[in-house]
PDB file of N, CA and C in Angstrom:
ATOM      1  N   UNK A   1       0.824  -1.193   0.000  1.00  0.00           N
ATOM      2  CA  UNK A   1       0.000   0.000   0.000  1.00  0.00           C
ATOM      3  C   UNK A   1       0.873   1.264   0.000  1.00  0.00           C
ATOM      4  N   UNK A   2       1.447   1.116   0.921  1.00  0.00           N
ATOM      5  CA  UNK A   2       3.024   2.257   1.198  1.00  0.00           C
ATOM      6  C   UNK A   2       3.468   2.667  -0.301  1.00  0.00           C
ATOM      7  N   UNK A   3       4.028   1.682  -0.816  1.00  0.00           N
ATOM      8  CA  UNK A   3       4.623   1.921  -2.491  1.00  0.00           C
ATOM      9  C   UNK A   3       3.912   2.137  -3.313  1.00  0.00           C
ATOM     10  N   UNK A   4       2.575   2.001  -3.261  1.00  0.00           N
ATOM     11  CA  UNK A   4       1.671   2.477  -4.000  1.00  0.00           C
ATOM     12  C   UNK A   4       1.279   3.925  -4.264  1.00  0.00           C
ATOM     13  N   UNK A   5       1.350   4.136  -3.279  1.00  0.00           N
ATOM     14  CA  UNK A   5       0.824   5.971  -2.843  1.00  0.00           C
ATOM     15  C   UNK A   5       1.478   6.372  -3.052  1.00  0.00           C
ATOM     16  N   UNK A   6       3.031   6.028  -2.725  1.00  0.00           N
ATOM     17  CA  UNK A   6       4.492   6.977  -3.237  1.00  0.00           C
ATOM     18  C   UNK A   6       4.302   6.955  -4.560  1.00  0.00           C
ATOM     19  N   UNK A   7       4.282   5.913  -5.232  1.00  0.00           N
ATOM     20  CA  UNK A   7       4.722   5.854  -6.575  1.00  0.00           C
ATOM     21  C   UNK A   7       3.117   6.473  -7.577  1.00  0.00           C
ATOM     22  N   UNK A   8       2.082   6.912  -6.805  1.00  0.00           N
ATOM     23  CA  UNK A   8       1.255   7.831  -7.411  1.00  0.00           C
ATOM     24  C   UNK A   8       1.481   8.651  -7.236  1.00  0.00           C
ATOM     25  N   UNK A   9       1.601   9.527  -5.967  1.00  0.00           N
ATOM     26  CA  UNK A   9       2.154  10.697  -5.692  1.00  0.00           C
ATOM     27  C   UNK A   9       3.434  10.951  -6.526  1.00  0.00           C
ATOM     28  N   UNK A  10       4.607  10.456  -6.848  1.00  0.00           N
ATOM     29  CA  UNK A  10       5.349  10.435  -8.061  1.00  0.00           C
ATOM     30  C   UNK A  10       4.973  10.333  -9.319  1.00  0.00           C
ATOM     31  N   UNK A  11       3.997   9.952  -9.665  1.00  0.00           N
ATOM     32  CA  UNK A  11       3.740   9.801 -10.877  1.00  0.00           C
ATOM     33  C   UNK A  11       2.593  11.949 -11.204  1.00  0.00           C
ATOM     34  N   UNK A  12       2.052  11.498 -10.221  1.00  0.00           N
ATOM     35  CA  UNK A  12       1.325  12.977  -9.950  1.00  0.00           C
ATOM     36  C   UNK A  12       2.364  14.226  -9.955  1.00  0.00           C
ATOM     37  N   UNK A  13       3.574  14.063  -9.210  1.00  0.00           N
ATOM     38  CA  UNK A  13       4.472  15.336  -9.045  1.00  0.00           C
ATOM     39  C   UNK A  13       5.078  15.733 -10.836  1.00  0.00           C
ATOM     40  N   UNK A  14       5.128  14.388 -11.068  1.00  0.00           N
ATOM     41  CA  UNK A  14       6.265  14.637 -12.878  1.00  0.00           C
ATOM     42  C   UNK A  14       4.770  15.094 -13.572  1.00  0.00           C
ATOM     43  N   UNK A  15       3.904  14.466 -13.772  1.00  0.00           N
ATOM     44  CA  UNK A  15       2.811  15.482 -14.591  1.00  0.00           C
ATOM     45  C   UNK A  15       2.597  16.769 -14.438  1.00  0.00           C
ATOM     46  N   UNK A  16       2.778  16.987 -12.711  1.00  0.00           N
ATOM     47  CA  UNK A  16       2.317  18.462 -12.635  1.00  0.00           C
ATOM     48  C   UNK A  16       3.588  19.553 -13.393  1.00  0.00           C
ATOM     49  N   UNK A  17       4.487  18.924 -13.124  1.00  0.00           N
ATOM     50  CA  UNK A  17       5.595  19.478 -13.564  1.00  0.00           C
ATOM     51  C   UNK A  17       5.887  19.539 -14.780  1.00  0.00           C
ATOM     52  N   UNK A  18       5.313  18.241 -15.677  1.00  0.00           N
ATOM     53  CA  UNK A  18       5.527  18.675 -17.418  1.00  0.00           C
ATOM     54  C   UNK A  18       4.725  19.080 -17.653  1.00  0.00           C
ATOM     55  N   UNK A  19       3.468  19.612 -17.390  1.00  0.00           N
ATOM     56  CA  UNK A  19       2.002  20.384 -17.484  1.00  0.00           C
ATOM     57  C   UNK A  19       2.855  21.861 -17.296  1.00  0.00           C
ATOM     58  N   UNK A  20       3.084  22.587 -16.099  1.00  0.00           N
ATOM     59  CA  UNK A  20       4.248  23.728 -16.145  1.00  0.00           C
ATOM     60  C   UNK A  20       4.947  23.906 -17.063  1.00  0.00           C
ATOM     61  N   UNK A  21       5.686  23.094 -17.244  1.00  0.00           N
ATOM     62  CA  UNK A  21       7.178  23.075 -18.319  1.00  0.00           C
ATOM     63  C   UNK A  21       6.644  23.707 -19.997  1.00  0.00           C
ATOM     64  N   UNK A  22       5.363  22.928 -20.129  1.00  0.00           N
ATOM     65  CA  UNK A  22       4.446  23.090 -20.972  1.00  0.00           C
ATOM     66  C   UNK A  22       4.208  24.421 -21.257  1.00  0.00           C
ATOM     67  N   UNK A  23       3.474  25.074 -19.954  1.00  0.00           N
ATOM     68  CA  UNK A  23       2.856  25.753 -20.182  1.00  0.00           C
ATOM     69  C   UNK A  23       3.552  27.130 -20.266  1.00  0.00           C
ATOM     70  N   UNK A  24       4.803  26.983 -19.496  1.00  0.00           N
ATOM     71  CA  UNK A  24       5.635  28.669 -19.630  1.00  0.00           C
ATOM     72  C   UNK A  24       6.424  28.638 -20.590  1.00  0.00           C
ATOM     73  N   UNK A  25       6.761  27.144 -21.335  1.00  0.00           N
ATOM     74  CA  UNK A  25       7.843  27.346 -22.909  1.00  0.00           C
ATOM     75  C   UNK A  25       6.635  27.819 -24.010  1.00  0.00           C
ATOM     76  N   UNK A  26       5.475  27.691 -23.944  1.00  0.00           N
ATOM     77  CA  UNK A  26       4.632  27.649 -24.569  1.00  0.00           C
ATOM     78  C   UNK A  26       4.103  29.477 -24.679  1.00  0.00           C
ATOM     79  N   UNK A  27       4.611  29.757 -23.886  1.00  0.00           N
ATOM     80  CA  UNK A  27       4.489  31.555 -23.838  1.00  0.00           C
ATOM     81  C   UNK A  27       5.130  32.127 -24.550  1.00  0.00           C
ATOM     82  N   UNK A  28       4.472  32.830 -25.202  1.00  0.00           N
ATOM     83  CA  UNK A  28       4.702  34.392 -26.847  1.00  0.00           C
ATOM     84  C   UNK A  28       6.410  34.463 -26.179  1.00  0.00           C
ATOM     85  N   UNK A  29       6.938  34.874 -24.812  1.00  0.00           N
ATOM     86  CA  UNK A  29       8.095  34.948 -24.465  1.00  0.00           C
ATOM     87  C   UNK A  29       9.602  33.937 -24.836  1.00  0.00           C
ATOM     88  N   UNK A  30       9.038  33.179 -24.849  1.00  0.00           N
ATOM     89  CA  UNK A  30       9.825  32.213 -25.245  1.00  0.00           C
ATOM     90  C   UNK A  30      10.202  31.589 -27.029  1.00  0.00           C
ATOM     91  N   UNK A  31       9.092  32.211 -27.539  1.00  0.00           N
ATOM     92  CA  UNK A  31       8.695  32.058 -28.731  1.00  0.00           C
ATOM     93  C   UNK A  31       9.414  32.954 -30.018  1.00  0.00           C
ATOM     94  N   UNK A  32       9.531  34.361 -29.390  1.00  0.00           N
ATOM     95  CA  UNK A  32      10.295  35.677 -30.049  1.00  0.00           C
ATOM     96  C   UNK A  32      11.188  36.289 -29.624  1.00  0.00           C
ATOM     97  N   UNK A  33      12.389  35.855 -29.663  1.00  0.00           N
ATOM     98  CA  UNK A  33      13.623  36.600 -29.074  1.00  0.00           C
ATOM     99  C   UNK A  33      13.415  36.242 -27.333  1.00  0.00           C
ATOM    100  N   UNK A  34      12.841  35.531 -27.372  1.00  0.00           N
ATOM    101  CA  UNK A  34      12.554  34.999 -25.559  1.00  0.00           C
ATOM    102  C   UNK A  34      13.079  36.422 -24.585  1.00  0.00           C
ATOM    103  N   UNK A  35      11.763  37.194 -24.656  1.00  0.00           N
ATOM    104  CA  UNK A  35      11.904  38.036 -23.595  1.00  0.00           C
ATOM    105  C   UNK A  35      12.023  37.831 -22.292  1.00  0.00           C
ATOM    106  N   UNK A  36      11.852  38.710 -20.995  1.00  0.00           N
ATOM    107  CA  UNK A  36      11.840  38.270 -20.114  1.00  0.00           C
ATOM    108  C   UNK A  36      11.151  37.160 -19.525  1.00  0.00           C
ATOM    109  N   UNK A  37      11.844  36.380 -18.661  1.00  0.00           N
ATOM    110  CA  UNK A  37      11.184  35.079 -17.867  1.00  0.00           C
ATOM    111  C   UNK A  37      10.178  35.586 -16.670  1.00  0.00           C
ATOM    112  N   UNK A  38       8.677  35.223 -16.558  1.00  0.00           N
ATOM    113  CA  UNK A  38       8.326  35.380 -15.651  1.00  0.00           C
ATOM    114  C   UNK A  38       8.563  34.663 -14.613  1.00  0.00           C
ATOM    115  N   UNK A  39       9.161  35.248 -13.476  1.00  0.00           N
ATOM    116  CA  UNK A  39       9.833  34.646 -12.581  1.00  0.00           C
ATOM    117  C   UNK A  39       8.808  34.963 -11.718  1.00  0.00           C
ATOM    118  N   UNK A  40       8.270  35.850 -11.267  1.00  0.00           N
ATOM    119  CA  UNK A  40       6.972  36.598 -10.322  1.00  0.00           C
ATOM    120  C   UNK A  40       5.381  35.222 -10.808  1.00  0.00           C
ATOM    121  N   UNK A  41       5.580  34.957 -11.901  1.00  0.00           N
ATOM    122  CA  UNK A  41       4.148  33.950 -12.292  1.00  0.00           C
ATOM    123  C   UNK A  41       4.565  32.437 -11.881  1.00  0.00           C
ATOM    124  N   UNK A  42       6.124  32.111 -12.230  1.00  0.00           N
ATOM    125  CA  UNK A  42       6.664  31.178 -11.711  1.00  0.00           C
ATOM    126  C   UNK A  42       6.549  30.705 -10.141  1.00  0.00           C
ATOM    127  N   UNK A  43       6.819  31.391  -9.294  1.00  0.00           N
ATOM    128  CA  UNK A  43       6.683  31.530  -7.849  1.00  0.00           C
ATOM    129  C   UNK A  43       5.311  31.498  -7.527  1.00  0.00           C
ATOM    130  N   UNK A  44       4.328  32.603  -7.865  1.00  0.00           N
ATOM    131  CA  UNK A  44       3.396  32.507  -7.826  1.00  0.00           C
ATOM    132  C   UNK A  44       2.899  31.044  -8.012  1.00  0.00           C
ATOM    133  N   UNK A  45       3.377  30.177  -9.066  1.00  0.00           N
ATOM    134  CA  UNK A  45       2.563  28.870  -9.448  1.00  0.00           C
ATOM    135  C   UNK A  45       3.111  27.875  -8.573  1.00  0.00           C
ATOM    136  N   UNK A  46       4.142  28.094  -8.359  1.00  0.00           N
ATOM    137  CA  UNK A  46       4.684  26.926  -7.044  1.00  0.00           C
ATOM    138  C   UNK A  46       4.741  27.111  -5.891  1.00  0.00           C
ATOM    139  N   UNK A  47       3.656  28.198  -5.699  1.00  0.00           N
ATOM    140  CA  UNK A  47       3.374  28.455  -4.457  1.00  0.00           C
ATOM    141  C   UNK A  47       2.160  27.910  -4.316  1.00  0.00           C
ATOM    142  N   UNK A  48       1.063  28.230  -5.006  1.00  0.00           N
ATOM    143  CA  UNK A  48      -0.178  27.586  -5.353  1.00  0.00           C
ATOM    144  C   UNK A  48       0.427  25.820  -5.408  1.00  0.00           C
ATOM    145  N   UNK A  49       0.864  25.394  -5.903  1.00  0.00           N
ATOM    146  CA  UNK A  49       1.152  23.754  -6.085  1.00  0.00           C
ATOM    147  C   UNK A  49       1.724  23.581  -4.567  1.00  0.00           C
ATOM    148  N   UNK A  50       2.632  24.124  -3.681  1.00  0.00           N
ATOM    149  CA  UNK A  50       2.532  23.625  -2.615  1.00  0.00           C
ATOM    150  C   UNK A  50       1.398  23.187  -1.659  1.00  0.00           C
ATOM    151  N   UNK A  51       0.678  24.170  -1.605  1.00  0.00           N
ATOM    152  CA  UNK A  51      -0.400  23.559  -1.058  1.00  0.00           C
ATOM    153  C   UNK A  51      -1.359  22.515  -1.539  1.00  0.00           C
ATOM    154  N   UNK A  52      -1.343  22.138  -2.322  1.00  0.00           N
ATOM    155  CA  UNK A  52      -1.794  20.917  -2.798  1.00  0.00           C
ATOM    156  C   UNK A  52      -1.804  19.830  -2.865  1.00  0.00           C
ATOM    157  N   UNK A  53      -2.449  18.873  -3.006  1.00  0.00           N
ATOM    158  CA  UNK A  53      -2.629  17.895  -2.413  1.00  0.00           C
ATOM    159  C   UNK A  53      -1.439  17.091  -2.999  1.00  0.00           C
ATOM    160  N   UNK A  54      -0.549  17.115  -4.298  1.00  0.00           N
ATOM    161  CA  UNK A  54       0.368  16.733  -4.781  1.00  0.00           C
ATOM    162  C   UNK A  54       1.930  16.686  -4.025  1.00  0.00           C
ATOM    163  N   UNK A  55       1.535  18.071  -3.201  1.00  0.00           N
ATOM    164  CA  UNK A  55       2.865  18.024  -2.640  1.00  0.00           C
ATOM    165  C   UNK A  55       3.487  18.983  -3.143  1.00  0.00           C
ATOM    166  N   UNK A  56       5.167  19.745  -2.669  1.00  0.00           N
ATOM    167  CA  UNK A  56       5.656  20.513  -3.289  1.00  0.00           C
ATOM    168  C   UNK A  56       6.438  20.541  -4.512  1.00  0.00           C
ATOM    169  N   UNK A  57       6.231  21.398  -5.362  1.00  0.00           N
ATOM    170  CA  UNK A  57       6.953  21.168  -6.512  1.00  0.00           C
ATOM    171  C   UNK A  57       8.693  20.887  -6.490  1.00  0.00           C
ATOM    172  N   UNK A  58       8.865  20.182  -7.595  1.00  0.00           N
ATOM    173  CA  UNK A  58      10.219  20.226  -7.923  1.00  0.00           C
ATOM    174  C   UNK A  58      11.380  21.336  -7.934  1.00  0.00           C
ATOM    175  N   UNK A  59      10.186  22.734  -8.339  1.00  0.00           N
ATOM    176  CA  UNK A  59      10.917  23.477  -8.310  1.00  0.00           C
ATOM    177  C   UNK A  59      11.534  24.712  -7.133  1.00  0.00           C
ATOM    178  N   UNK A  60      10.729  24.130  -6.430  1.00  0.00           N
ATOM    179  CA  UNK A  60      10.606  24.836  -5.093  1.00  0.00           C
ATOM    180  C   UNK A  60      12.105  25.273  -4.402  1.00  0.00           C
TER     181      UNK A  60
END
């Protein structure tokens, strides 16, 4: 049961995280001369994912 939950909860942390990865390479910024990085939306989002039921992000 133990290894079970870990290894969902792992399987849950890498989705949330290529769902992210996704979603900020996927920004006009990155796209044209890759302007600035939002670093302020970044934080913001792994701050929100800490509290969650997933656990804290990777990038934390």
């Amino acid at each position: 049961m133990s290894t079970r939950l870990k290894r969902r909860r792992l399987v849950g942390m890498l989705l949330t995280e290529l769902w992210k990865s996704h979603k900020f390479l996927s920004e006009p910024s990155y796209q044209n001369n890759r302007d600035d990085f939002p670093h302020a939306r970044l934080a913001k989002t792994n701050e929100a994912w800490n509290y969650s039921a997933l656990g804290p992000s990777f990038l934390a």
